[in-house]
N, C-alpha and C. Protein backbone atom coordinates (compact mmCIF):
# COMPACT_ATOMS: atom_id res chain seq x y z
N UNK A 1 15.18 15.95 2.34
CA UNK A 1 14.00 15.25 1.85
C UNK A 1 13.47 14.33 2.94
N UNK A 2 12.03 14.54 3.02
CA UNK A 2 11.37 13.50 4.11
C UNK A 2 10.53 13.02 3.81
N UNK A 3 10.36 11.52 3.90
CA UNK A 3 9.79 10.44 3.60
C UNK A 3 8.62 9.86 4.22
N UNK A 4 8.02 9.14 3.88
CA UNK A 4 6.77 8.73 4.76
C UNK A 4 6.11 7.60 3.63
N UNK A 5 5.49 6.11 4.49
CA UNK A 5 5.35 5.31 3.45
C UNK A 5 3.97 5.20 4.30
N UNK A 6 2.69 5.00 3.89
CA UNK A 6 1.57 4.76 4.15
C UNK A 6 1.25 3.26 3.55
N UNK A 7 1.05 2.65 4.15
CA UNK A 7 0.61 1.10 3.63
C UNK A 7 -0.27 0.46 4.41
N UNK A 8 -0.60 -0.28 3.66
CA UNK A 8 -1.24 -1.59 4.17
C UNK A 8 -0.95 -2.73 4.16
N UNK A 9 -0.92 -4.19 5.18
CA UNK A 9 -0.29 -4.88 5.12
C UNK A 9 -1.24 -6.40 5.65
N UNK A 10 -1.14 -7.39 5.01
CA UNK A 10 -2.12 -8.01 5.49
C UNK A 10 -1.11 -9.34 6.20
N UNK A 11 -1.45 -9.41 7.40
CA UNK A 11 -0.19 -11.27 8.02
C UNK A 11 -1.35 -11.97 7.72
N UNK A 12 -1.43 -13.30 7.74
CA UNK A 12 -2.66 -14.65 8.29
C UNK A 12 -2.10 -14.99 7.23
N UNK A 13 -3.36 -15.80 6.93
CA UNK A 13 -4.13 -16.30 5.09
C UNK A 13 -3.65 -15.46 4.33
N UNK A 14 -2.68 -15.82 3.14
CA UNK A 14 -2.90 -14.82 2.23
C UNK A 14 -2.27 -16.05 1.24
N UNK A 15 -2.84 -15.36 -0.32
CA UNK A 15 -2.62 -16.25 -1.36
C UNK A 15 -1.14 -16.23 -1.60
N UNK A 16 -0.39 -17.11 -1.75
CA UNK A 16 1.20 -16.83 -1.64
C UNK A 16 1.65 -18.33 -2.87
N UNK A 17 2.04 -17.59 -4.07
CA UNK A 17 2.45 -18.47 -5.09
C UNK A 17 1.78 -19.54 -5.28
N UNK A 18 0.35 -19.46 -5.78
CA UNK A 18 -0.22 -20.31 -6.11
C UNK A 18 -1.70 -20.96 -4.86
N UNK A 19 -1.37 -20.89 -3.68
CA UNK A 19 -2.21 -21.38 -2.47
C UNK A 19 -2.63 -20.63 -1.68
N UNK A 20 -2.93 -20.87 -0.73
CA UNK A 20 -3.46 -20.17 0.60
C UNK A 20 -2.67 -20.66 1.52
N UNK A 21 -1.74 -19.43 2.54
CA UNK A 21 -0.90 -20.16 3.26
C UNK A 21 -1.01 -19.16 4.14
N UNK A 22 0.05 -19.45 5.72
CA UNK A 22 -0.35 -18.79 6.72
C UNK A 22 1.15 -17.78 6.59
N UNK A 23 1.10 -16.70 6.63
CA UNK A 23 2.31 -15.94 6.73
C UNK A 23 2.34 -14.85 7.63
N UNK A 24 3.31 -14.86 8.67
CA UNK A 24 3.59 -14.48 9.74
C UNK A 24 3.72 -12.35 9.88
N UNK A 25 4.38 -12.26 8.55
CA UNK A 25 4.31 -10.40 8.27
C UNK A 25 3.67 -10.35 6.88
N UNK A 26 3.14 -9.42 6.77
CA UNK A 26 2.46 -9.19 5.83
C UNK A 26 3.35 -9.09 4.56
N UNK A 27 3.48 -9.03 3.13
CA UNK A 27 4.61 -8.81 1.97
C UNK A 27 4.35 -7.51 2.24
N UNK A 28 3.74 -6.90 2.11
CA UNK A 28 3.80 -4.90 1.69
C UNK A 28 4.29 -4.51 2.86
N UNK A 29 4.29 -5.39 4.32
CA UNK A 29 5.02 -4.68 5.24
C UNK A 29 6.95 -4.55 5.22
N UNK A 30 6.89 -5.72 4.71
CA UNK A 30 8.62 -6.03 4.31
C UNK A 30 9.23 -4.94 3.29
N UNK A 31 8.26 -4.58 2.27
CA UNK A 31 8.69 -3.51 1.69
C UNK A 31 8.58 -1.65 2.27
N UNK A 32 7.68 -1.85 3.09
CA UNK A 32 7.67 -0.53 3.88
C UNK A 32 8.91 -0.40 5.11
N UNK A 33 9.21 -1.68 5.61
CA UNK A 33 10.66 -1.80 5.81
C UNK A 33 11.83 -1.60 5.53
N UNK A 34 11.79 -1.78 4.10
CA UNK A 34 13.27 -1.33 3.33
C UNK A 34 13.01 0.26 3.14
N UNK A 35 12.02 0.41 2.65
CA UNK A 35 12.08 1.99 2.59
C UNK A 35 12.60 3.17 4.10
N UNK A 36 12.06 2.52 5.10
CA UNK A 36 11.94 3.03 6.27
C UNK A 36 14.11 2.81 6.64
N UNK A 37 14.23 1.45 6.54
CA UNK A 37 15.49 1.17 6.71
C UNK A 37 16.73 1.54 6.04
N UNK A 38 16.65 2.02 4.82
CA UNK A 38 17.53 2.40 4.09
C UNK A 38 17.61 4.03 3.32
N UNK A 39 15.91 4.63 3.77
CA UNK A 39 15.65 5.76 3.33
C UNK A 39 15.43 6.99 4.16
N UNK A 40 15.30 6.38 5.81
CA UNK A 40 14.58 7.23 6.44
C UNK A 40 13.31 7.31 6.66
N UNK A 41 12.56 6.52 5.93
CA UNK A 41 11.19 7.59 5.85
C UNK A 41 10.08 6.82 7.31
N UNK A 42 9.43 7.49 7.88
CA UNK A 42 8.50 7.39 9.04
C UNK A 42 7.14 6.73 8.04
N UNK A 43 6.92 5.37 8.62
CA UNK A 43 5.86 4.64 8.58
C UNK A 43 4.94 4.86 8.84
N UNK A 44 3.40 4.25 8.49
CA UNK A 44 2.24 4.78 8.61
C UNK A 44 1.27 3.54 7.99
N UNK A 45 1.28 2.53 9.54
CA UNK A 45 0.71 1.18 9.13
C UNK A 45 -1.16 1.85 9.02
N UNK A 46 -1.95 1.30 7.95
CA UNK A 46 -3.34 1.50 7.72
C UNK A 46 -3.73 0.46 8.77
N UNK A 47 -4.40 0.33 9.50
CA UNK A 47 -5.54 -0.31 10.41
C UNK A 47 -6.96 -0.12 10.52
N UNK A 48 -7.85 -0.99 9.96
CA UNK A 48 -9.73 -0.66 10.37
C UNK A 48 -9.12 -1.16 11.54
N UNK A 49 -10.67 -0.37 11.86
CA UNK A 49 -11.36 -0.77 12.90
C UNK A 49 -11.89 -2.06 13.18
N UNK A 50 -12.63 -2.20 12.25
CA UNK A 50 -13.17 -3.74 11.73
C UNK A 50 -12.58 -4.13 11.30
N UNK A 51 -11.63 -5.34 11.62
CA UNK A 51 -10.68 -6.22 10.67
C UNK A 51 -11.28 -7.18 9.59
N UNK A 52 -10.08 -7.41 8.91
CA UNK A 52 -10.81 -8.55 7.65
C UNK A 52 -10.98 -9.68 8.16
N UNK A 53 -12.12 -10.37 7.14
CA UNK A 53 -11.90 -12.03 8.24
C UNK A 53 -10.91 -12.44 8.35
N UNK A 54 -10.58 -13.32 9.28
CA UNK A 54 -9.47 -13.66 8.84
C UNK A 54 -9.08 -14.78 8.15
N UNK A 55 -9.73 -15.35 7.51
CA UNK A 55 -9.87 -16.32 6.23
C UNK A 55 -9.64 -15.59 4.61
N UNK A 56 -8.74 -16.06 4.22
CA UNK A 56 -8.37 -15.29 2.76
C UNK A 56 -9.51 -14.71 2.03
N UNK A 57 -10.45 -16.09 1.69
CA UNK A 57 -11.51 -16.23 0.72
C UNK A 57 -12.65 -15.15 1.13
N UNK A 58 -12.79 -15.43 2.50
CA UNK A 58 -13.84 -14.09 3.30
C UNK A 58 -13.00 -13.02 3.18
N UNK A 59 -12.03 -12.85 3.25
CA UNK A 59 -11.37 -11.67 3.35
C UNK A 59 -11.55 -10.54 1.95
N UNK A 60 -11.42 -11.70 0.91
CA UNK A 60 -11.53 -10.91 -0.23
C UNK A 60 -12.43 -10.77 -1.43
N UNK A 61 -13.76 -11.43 -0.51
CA UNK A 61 -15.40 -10.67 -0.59
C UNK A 61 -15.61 -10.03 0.09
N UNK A 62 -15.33 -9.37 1.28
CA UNK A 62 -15.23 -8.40 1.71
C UNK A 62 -14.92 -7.37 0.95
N UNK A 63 -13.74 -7.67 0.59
CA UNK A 63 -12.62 -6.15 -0.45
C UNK A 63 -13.33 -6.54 -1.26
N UNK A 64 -13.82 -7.12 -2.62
CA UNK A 64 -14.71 -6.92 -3.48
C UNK A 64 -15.92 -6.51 -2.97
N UNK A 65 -17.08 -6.42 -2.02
CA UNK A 65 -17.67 -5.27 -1.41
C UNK A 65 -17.47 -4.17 -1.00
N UNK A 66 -16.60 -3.94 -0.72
CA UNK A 66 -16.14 -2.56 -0.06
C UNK A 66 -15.74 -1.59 -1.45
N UNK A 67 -14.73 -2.13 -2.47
CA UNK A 67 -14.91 -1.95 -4.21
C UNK A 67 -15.81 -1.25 -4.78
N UNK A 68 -17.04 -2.32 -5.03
CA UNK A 68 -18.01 -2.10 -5.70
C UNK A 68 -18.85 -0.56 -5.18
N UNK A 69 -18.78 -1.31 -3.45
CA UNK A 69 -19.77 0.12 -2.53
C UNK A 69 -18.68 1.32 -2.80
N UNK A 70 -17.59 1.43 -2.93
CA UNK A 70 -16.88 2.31 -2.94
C UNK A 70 -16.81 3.23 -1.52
N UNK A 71 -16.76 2.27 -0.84
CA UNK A 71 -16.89 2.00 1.13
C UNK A 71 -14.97 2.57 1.29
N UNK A 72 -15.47 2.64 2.65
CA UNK A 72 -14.07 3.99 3.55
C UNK A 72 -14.45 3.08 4.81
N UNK A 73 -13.97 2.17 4.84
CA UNK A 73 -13.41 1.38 6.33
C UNK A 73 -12.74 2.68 7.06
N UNK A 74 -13.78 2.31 8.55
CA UNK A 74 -13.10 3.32 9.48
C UNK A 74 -11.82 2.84 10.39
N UNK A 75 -10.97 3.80 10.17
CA UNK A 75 -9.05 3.27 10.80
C UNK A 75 -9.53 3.23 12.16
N UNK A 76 -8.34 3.28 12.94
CA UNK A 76 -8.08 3.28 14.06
C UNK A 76 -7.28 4.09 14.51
N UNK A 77 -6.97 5.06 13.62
CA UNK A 77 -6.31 5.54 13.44
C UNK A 77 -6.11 6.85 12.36
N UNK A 78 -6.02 8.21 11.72
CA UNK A 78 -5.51 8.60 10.75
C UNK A 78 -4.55 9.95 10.81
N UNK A 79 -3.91 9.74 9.90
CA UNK A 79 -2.67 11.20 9.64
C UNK A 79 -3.73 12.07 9.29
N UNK A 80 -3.28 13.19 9.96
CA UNK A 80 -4.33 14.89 9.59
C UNK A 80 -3.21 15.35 9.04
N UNK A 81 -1.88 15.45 8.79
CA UNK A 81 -0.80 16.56 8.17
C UNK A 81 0.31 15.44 8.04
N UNK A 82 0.47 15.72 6.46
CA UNK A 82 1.85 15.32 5.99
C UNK A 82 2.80 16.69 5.09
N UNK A 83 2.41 17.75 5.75
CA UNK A 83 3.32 18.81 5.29
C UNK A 83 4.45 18.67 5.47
N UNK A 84 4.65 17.80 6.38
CA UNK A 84 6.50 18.23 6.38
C UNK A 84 7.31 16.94 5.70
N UNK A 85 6.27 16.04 5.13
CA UNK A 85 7.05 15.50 4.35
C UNK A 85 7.01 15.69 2.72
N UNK A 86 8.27 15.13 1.93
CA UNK A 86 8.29 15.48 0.76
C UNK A 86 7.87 14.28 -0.45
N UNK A 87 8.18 13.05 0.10
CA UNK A 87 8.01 11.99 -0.64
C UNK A 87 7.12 11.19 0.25
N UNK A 88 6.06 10.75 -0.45
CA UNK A 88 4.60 9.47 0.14
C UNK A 88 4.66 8.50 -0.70
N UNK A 89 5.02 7.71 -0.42
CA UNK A 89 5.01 6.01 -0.38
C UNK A 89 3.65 5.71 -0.25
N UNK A 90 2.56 4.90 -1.67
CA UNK A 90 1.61 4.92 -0.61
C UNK A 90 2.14 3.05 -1.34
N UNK A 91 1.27 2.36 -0.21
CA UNK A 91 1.87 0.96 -0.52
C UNK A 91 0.75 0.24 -0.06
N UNK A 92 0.17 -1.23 -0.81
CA UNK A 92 -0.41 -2.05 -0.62
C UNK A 92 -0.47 -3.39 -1.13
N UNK A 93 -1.52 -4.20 -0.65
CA UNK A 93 -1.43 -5.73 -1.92
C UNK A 93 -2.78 -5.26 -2.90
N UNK A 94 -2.34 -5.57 -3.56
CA UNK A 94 -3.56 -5.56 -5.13
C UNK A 94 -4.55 -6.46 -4.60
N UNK A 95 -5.84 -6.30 -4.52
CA UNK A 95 -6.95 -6.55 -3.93
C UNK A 95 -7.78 -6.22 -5.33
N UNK A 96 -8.54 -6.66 -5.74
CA UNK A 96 -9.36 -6.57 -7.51
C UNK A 96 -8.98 -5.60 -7.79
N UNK A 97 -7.44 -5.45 -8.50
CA UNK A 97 -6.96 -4.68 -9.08
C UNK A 97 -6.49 -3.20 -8.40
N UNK A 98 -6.51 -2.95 -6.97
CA UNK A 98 -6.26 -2.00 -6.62
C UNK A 98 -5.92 -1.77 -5.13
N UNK A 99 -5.81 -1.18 -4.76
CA UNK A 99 -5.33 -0.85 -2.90
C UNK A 99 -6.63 -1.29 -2.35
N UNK A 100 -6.36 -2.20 -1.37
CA UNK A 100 -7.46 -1.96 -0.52
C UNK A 100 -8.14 -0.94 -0.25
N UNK A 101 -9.31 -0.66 0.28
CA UNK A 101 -10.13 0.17 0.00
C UNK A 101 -9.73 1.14 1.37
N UNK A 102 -9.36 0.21 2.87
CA UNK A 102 -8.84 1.16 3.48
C UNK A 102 -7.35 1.85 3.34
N UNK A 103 -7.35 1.79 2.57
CA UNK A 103 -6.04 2.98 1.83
C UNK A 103 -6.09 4.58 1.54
N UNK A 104 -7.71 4.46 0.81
CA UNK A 104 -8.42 5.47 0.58
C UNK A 104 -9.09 6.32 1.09
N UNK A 105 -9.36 5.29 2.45
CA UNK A 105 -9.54 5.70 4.05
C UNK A 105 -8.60 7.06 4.50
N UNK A 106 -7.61 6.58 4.12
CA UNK A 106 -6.59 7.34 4.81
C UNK A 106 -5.77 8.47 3.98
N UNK A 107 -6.19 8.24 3.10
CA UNK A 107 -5.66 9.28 2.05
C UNK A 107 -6.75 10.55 1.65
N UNK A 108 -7.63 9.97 1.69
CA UNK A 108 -8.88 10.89 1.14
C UNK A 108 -8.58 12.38 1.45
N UNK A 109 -8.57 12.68 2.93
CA UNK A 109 -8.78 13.90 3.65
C UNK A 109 -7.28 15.06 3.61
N UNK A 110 -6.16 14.34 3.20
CA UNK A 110 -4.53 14.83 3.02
C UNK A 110 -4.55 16.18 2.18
N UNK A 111 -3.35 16.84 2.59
CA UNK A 111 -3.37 17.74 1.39
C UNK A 111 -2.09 17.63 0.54
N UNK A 112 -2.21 16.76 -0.81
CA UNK A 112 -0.99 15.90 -1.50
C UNK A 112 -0.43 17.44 -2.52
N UNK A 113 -0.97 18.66 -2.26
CA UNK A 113 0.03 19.86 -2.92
C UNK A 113 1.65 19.74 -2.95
N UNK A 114 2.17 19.53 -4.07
CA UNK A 114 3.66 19.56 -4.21
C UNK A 114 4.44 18.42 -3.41
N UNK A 115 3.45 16.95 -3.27
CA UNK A 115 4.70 16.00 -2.91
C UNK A 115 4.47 15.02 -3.93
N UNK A 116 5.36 14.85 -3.69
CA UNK A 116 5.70 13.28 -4.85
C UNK A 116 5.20 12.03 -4.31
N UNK A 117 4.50 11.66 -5.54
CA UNK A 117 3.74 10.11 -4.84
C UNK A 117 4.26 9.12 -5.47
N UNK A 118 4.90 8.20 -4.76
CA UNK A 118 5.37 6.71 -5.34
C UNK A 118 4.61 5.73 -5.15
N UNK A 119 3.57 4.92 -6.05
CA UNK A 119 2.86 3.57 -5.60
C UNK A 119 3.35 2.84 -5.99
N UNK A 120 3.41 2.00 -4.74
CA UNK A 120 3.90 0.80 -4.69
C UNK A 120 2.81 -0.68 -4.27
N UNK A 121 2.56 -1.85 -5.11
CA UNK A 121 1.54 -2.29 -5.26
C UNK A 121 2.49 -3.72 -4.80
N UNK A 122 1.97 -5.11 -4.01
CA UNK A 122 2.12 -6.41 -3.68
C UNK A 122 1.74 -7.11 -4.17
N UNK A 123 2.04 -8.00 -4.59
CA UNK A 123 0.92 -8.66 -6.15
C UNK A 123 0.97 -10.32 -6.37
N UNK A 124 0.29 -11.00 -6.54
CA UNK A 124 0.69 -12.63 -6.52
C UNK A 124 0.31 -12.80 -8.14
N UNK A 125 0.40 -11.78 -9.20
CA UNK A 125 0.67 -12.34 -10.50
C UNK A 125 -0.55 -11.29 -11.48
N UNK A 126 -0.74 -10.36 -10.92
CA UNK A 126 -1.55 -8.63 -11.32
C UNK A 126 -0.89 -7.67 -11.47
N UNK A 127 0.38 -8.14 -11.04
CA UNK A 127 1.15 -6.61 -11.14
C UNK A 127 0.77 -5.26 -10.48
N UNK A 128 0.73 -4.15 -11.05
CA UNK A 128 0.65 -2.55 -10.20
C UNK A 128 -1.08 -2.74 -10.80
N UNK A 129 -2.03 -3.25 -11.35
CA UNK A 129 -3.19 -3.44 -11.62
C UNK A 129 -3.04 -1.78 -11.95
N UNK A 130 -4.65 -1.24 -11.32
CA UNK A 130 -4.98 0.07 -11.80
C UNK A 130 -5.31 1.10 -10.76
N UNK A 131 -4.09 1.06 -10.03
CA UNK A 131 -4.02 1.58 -8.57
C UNK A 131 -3.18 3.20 -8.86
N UNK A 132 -2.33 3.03 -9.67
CA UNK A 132 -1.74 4.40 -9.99
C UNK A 132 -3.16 5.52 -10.35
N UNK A 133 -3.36 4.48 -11.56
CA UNK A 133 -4.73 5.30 -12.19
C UNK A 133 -5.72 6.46 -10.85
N UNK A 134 -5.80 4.89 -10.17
CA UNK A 134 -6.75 5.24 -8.62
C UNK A 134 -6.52 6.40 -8.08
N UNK A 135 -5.17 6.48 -8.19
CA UNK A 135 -4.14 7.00 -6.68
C UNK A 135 -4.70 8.50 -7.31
N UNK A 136 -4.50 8.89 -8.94
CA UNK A 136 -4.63 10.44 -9.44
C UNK A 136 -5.71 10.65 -9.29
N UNK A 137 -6.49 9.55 -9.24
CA UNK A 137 -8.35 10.49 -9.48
C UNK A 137 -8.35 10.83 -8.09
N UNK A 138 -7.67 10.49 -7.05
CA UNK A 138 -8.01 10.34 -5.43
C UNK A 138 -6.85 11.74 -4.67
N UNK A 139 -5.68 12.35 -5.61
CA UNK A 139 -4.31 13.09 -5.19
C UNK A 139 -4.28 13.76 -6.51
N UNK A 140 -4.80 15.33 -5.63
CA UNK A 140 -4.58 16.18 -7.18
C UNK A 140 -3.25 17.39 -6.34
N UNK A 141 -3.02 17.98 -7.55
CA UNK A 141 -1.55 19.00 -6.42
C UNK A 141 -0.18 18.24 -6.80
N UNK A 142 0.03 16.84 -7.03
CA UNK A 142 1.00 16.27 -6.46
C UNK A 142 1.67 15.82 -8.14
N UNK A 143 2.73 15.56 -7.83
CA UNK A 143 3.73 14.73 -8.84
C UNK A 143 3.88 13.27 -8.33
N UNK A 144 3.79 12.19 -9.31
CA UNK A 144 3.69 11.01 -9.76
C UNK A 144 4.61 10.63 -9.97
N UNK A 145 5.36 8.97 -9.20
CA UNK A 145 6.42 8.54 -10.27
C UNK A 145 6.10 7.12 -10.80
N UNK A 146 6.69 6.51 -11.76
CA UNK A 146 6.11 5.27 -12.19
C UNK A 146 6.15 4.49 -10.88
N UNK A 147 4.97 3.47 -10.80
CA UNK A 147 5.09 2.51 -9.56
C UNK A 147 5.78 1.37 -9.37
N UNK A 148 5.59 0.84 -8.51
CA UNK A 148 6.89 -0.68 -8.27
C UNK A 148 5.51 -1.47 -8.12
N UNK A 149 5.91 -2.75 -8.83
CA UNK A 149 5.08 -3.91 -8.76
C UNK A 149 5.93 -5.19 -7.59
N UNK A 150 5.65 -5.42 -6.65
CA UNK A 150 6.42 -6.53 -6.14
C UNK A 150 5.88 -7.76 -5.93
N UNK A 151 6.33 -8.30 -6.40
CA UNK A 151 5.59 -10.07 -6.50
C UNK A 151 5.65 -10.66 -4.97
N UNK A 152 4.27 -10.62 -4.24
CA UNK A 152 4.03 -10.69 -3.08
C UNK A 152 4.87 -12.09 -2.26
N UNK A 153 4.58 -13.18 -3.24
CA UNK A 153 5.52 -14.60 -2.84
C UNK A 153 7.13 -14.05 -2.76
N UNK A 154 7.87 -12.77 -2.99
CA UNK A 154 9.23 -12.67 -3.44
C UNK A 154 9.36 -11.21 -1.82
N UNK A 155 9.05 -10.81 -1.77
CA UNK A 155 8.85 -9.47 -0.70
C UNK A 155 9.87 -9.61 -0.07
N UNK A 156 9.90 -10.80 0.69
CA UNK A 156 10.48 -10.59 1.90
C UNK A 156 11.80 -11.01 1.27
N UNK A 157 12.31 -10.70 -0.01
CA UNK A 157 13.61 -11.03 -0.57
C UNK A 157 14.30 -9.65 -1.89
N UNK A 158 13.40 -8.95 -1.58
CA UNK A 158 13.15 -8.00 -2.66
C UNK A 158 13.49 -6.54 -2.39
N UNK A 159 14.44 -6.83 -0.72
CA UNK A 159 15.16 -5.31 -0.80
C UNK A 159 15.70 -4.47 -2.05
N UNK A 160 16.79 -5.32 -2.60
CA UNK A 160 17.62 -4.54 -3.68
C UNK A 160 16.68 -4.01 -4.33
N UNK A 161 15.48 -4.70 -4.95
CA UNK A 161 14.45 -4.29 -5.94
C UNK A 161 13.84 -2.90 -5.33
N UNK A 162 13.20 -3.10 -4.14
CA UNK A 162 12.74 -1.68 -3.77
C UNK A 162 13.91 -0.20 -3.87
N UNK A 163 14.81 -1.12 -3.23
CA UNK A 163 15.92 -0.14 -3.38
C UNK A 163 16.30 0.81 -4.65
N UNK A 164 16.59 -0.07 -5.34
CA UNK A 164 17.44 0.20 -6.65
C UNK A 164 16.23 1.34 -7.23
N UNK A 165 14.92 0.87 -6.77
CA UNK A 165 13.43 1.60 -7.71
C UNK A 165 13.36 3.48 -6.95
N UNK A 166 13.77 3.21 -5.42
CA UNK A 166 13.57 4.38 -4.47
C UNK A 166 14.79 5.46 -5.15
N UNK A 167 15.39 4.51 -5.21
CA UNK A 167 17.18 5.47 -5.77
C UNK A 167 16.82 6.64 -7.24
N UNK A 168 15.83 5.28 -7.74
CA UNK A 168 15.64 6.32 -9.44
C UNK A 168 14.30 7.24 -9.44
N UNK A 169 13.62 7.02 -8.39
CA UNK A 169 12.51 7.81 -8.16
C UNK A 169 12.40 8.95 -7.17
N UNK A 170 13.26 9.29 -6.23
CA UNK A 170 13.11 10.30 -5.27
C UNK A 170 14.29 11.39 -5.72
């Protein structure tokens, strides 16, 4: 079985238990870590081109524009073939209820026939929002497993949790 976690990950400003604070790795990257570290699976950091501001508050009128427009931030990057893997991780922070929009960027063009998709969502008190929902209207072909919600203030403490979730899902 081969693995692969696609995420997005935001460092700076980010809302963290209650405030706006400066944090050095992103939470969804800490969890694409444990997966990578304990599972095998080959990473696949999302990057625009155009970065977010880097101010929280700008950052996430931005992502509520990009939402609404139902906008495809151009990467810097994208995967053309994930055939040879079996399990996709796709992973992000909940942004109005869903993956950032460059997520969708990068997923759009894939061919998700016969792999298993695990979403995994970063969250400061939204939970998995309505990103699974997202993920099917966006990945047809593929098998689904319930998603992991990780409480973005807790990430960088929340191995076992990813763990214990990867163990009952792959």
């Amino acid at each position: 079985m081969k693995n692969l976690v696609i995420y997005y990950s935001r460092s700076g400003e980010n809302y963290v238990n209650g405030s706006i604070k400066n944090i050095e790795k992103g939470n969804t990257e800490y969890v694409a870590e444990y997966i990578r570290d304990n599972f095998g699976a080959d990473l696949f950091k999302v990057e625009t081109v155009k970065e977010y501001a880097k101010h929280y508050m700008d950052c996430i009128r931005e992502a509520q524009k990009e939402l609404d427009n139902d906008e495809r931030p151009v990467l810097k990057k994208y995967l053309n073939d994930i055939s040879e893997y079996d399990n996709i991780f796709i992973a992000g922070p909940c942004w109005w209820g869903t993956y950032p929009m460059a997520i969708f960027s990068a997923i759009d063009n894939l061919d998700f026939n016969g792999k298993k998709i695990l979403p995994i969502m970063t969250h400061e008190g939204s939970g998995i929002g309505h990103c699974e929902a997202d993920l099917r209207k966006h990945i047809k072909g593929a098998q689904f497993t319930k998603g992991l919600a990780i409480h973005g203030g807790s990430a960088s403490k929340s191995e076992n949790t990813v763990i214990n979730w990867v163990k009952k899902s792959i």
